[in-house]
PDB file of N, CA and C in Angstrom:
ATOM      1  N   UNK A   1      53.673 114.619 -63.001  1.00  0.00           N
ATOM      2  CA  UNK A   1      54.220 114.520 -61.661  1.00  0.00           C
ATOM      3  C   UNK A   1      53.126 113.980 -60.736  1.00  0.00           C
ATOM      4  N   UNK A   2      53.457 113.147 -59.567  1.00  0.00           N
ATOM      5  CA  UNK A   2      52.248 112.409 -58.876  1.00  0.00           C
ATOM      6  C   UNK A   2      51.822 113.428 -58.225  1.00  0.00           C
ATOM      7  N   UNK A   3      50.607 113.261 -58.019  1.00  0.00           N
ATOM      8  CA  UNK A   3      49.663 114.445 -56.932  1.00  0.00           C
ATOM      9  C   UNK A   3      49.416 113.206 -55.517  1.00  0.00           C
ATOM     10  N   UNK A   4      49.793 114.437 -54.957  1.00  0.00           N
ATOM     11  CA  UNK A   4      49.782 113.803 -52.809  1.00  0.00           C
ATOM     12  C   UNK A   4      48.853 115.009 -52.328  1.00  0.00           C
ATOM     13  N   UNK A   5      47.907 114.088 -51.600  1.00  0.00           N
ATOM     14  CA  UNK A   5      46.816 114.653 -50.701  1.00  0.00           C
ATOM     15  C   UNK A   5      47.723 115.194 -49.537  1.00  0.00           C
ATOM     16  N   UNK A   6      48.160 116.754 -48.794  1.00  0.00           N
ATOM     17  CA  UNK A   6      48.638 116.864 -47.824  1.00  0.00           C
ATOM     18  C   UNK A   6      50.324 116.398 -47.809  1.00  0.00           C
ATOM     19  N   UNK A   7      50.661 116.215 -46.826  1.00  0.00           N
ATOM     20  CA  UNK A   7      52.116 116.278 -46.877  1.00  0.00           C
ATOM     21  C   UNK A   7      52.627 114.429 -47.136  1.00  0.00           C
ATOM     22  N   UNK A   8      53.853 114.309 -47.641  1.00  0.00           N
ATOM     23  CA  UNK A   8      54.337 112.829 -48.142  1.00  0.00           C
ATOM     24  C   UNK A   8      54.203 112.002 -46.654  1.00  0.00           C
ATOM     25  N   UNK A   9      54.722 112.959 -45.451  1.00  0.00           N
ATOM     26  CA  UNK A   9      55.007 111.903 -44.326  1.00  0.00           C
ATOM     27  C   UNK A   9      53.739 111.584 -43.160  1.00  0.00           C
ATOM     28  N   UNK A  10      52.701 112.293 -43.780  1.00  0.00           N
ATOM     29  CA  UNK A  10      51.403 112.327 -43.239  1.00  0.00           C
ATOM     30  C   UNK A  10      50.141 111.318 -44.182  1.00  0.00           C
ATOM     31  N   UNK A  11      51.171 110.153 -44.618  1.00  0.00           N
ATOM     32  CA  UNK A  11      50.430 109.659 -45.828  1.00  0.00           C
ATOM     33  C   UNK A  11      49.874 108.131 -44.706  1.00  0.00           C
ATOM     34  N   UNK A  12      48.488 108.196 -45.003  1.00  0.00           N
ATOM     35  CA  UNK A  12      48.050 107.193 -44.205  1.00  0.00           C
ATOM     36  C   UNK A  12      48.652 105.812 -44.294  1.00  0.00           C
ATOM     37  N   UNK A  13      48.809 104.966 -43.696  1.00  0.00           N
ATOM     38  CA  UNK A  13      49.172 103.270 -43.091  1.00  0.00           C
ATOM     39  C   UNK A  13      48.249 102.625 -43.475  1.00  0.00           C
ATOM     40  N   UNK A  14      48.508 101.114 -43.961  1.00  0.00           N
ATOM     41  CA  UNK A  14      47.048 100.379 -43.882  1.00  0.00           C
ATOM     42  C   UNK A  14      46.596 100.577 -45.575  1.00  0.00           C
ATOM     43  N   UNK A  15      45.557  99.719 -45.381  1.00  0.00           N
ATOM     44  CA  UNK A  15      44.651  99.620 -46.552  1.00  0.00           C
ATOM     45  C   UNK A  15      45.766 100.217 -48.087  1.00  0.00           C
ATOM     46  N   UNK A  16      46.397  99.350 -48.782  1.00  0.00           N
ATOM     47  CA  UNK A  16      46.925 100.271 -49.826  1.00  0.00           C
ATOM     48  C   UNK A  16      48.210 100.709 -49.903  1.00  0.00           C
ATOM     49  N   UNK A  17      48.362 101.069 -48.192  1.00  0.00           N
ATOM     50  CA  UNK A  17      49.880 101.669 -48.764  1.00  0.00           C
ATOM     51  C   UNK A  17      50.854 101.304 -48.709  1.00  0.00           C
ATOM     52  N   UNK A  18      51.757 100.944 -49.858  1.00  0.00           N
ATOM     53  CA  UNK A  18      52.934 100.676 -50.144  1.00  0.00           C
ATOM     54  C   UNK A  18      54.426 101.366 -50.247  1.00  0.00           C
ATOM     55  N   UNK A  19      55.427 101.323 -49.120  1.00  0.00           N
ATOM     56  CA  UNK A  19      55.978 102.668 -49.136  1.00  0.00           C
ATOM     57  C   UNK A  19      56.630 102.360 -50.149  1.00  0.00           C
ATOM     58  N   UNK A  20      57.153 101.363 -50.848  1.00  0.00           N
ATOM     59  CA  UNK A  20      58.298 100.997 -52.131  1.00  0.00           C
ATOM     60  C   UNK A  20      57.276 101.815 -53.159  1.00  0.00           C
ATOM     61  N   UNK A  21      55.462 101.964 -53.159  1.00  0.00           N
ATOM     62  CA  UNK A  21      55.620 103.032 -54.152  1.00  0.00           C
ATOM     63  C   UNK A  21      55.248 104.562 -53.979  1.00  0.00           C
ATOM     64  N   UNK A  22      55.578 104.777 -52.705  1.00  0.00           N
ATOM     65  CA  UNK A  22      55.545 106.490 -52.222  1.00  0.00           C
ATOM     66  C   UNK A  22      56.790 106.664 -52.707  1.00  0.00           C
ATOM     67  N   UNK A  23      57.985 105.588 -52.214  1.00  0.00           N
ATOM     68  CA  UNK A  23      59.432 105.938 -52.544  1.00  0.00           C
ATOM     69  C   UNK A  23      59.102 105.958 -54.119  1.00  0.00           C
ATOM     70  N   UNK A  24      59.030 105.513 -54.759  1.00  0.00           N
ATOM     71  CA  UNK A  24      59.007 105.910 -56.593  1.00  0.00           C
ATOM     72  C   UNK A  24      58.444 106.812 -56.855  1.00  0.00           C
ATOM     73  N   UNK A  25      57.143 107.446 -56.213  1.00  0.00           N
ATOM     74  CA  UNK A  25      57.336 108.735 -56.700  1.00  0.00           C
ATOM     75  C   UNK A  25      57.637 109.797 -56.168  1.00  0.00           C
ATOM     76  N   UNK A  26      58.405 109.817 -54.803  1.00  0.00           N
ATOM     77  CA  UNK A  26      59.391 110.715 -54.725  1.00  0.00           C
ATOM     78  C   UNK A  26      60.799 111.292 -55.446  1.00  0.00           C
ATOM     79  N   UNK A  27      60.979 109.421 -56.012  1.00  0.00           N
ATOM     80  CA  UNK A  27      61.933 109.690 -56.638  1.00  0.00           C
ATOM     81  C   UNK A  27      61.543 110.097 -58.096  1.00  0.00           C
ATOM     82  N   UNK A  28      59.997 109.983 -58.389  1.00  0.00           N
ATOM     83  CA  UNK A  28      60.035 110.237 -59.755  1.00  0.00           C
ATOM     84  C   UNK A  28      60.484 112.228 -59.996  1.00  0.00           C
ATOM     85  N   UNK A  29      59.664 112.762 -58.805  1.00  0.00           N
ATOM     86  CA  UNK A  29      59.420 114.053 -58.280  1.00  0.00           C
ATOM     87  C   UNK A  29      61.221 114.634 -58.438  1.00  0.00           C
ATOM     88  N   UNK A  30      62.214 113.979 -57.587  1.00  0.00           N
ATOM     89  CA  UNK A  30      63.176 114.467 -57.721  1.00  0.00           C
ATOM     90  C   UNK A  30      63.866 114.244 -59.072  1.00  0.00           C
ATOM     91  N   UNK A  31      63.827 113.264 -59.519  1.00  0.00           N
ATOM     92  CA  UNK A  31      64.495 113.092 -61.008  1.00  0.00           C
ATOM     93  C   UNK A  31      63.864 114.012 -61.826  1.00  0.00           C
ATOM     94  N   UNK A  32      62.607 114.383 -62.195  1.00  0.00           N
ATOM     95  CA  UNK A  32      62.433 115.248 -63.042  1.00  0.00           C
ATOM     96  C   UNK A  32      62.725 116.919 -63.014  1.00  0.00           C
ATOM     97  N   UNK A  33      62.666 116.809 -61.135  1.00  0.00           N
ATOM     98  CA  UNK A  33      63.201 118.449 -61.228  1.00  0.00           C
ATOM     99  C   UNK A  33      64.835 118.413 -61.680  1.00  0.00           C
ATOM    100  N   UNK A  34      65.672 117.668 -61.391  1.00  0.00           N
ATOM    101  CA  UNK A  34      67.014 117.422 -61.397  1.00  0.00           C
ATOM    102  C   UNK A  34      67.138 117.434 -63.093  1.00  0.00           C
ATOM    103  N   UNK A  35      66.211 116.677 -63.546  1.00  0.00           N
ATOM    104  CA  UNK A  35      66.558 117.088 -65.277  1.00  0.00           C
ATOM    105  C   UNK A  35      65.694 118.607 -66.110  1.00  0.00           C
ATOM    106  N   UNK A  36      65.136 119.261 -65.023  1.00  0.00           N
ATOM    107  CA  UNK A  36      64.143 120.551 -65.487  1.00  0.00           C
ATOM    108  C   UNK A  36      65.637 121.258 -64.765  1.00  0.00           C
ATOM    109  N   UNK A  37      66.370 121.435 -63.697  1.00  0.00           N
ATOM    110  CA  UNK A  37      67.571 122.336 -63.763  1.00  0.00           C
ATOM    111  C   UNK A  37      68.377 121.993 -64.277  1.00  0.00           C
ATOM    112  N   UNK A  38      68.400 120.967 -64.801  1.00  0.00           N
ATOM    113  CA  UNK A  38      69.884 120.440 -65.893  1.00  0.00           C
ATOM    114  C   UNK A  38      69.545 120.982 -67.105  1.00  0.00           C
ATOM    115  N   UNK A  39      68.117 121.361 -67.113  1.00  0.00           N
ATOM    116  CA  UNK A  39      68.278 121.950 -68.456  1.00  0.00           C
ATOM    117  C   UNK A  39      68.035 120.466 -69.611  1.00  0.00           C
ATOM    118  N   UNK A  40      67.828 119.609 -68.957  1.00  0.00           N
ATOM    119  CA  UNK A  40      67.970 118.177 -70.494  1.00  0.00           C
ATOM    120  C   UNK A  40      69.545 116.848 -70.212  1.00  0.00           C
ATOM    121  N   UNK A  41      70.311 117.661 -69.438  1.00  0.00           N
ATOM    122  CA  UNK A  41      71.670 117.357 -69.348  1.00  0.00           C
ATOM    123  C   UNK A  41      71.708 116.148 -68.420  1.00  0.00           C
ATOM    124  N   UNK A  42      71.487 115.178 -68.745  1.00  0.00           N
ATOM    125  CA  UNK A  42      71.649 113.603 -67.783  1.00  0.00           C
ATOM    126  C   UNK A  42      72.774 113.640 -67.071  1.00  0.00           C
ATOM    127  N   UNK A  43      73.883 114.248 -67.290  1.00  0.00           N
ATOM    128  CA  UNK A  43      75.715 114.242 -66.611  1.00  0.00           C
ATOM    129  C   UNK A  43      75.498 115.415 -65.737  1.00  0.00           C
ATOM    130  N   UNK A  44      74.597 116.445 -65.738  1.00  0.00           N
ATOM    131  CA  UNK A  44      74.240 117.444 -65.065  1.00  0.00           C
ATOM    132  C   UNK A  44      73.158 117.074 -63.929  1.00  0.00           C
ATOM    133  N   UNK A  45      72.355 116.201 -64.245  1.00  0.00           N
ATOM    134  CA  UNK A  45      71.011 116.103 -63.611  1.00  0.00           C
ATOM    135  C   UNK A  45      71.954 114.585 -62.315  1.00  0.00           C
ATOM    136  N   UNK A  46      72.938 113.891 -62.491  1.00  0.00           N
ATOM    137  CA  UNK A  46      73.315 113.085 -62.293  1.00  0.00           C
ATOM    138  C   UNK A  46      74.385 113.750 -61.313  1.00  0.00           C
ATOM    139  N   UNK A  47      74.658 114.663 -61.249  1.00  0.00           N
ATOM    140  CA  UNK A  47      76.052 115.227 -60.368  1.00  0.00           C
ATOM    141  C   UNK A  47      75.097 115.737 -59.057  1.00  0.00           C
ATOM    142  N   UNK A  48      73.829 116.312 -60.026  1.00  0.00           N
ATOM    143  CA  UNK A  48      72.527 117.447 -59.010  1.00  0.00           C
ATOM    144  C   UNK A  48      72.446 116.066 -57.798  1.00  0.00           C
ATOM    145  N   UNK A  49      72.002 114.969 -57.889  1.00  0.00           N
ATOM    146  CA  UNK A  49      71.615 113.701 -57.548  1.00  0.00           C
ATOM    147  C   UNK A  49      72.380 113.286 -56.682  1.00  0.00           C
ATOM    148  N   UNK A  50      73.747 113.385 -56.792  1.00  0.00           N
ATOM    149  CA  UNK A  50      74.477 112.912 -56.326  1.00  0.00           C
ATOM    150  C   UNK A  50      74.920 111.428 -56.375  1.00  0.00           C
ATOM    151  N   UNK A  51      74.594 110.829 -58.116  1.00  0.00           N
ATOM    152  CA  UNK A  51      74.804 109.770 -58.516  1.00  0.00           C
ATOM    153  C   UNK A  51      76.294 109.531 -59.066  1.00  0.00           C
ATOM    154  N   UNK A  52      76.734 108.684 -59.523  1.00  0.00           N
ATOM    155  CA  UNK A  52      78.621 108.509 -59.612  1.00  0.00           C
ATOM    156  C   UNK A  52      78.268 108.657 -61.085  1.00  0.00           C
ATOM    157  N   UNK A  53      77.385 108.516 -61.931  1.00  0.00           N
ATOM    158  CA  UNK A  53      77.475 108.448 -63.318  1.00  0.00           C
ATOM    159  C   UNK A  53      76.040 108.914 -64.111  1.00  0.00           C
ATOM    160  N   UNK A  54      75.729 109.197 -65.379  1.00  0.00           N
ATOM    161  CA  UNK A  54      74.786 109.441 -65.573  1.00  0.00           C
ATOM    162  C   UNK A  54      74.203 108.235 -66.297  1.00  0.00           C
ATOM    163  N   UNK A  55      74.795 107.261 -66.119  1.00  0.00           N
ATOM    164  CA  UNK A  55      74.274 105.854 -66.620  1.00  0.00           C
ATOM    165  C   UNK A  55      73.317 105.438 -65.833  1.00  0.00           C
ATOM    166  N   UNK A  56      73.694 105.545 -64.416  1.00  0.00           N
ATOM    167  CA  UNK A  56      72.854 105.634 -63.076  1.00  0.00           C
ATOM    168  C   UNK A  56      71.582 105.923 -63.477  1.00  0.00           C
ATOM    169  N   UNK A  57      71.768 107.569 -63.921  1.00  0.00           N
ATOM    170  CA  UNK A  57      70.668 108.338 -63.992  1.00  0.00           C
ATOM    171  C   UNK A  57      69.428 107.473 -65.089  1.00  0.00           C
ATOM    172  N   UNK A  58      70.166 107.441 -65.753  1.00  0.00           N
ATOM    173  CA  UNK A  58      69.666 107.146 -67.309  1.00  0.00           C
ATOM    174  C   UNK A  58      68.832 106.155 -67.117  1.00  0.00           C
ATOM    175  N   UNK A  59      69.291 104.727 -66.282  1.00  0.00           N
ATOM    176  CA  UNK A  59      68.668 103.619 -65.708  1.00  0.00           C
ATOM    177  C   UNK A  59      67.403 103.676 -64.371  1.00  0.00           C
ATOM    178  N   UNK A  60      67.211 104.919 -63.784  1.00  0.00           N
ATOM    179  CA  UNK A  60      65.997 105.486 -63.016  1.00  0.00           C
ATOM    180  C   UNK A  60      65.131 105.975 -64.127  1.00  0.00           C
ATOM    181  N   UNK A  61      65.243 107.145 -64.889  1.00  0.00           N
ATOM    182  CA  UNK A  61      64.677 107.384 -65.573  1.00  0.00           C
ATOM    183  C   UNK A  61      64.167 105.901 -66.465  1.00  0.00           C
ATOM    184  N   UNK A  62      64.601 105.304 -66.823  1.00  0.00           N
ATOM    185  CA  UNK A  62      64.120 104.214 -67.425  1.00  0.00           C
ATOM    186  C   UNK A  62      62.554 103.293 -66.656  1.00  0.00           C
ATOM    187  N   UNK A  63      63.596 102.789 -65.802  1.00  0.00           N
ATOM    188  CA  UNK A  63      62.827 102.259 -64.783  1.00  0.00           C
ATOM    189  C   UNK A  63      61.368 102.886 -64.484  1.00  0.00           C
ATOM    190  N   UNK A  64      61.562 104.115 -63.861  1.00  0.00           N
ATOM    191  CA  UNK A  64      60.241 104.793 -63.622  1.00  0.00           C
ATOM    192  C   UNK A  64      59.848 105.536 -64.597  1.00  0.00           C
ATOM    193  N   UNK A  65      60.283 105.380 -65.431  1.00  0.00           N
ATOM    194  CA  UNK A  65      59.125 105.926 -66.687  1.00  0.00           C
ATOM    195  C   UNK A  65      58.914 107.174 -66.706  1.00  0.00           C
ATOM    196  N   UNK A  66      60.372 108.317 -66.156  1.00  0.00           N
ATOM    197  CA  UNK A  66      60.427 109.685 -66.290  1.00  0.00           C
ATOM    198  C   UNK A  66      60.914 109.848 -67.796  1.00  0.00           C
ATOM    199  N   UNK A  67      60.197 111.153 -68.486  1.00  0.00           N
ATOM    200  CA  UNK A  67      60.076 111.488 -69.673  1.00  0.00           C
ATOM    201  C   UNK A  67      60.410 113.333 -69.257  1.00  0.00           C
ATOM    202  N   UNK A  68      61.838 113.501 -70.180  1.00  0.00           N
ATOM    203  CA  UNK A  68      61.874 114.975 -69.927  1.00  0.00           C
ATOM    204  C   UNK A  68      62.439 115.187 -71.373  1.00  0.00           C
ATOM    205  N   UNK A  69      61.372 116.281 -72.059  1.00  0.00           N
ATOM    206  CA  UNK A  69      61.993 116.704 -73.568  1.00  0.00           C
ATOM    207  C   UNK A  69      62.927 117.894 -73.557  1.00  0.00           C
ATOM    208  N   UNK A  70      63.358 117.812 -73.460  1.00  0.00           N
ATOM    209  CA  UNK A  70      64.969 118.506 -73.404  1.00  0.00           C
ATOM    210  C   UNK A  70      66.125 117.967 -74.315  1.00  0.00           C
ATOM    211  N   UNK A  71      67.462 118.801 -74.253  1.00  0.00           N
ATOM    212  CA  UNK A  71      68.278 118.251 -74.787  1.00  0.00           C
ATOM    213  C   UNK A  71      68.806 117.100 -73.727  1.00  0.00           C
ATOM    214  N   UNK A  72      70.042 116.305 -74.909  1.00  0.00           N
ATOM    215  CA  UNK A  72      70.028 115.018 -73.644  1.00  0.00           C
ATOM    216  C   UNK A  72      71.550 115.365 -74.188  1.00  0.00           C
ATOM    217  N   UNK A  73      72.414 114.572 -73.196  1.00  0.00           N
ATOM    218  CA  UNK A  73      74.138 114.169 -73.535  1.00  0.00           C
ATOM    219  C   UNK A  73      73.811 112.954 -73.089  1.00  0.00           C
TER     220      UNK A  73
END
């Protein structure tokens, strides 16, 4: 999980920062808790999300390179 100095919205401007990748790992942060209460369950972790499908899901996780060993559907 990414480590943040202090709080996400207190993240300095300038030199470096890119919010397209603060946003990725916020979202990495929420996708993995969403599949740690699903228990493994992508159709579960995908409803938590409030995504229309867990294909959705399946295709973030891809993308950002979240890894959760659990069971999967």
């Amino acid at each position: 999980m990414p480590s943040f100095q202090g709080s996400l919205l207190d993240q300095p401007l300038g030199d470096g920062f890119k919010l397209s990748l603060l946003l990725d790992d916020i979202q990495r942060i929420y996708l993995q808790r969403a599949m740690a209460e699903a228990r493994g369950s992508k159709t579960i972790a995908a409803k938590l999300l409030g995504f229309n499908n867990y294909q959705t899901l399946s295709n973030q996780l891809e993308r950002l390179n979240v890894r959760y060993d659990g069971s999967d559907d």
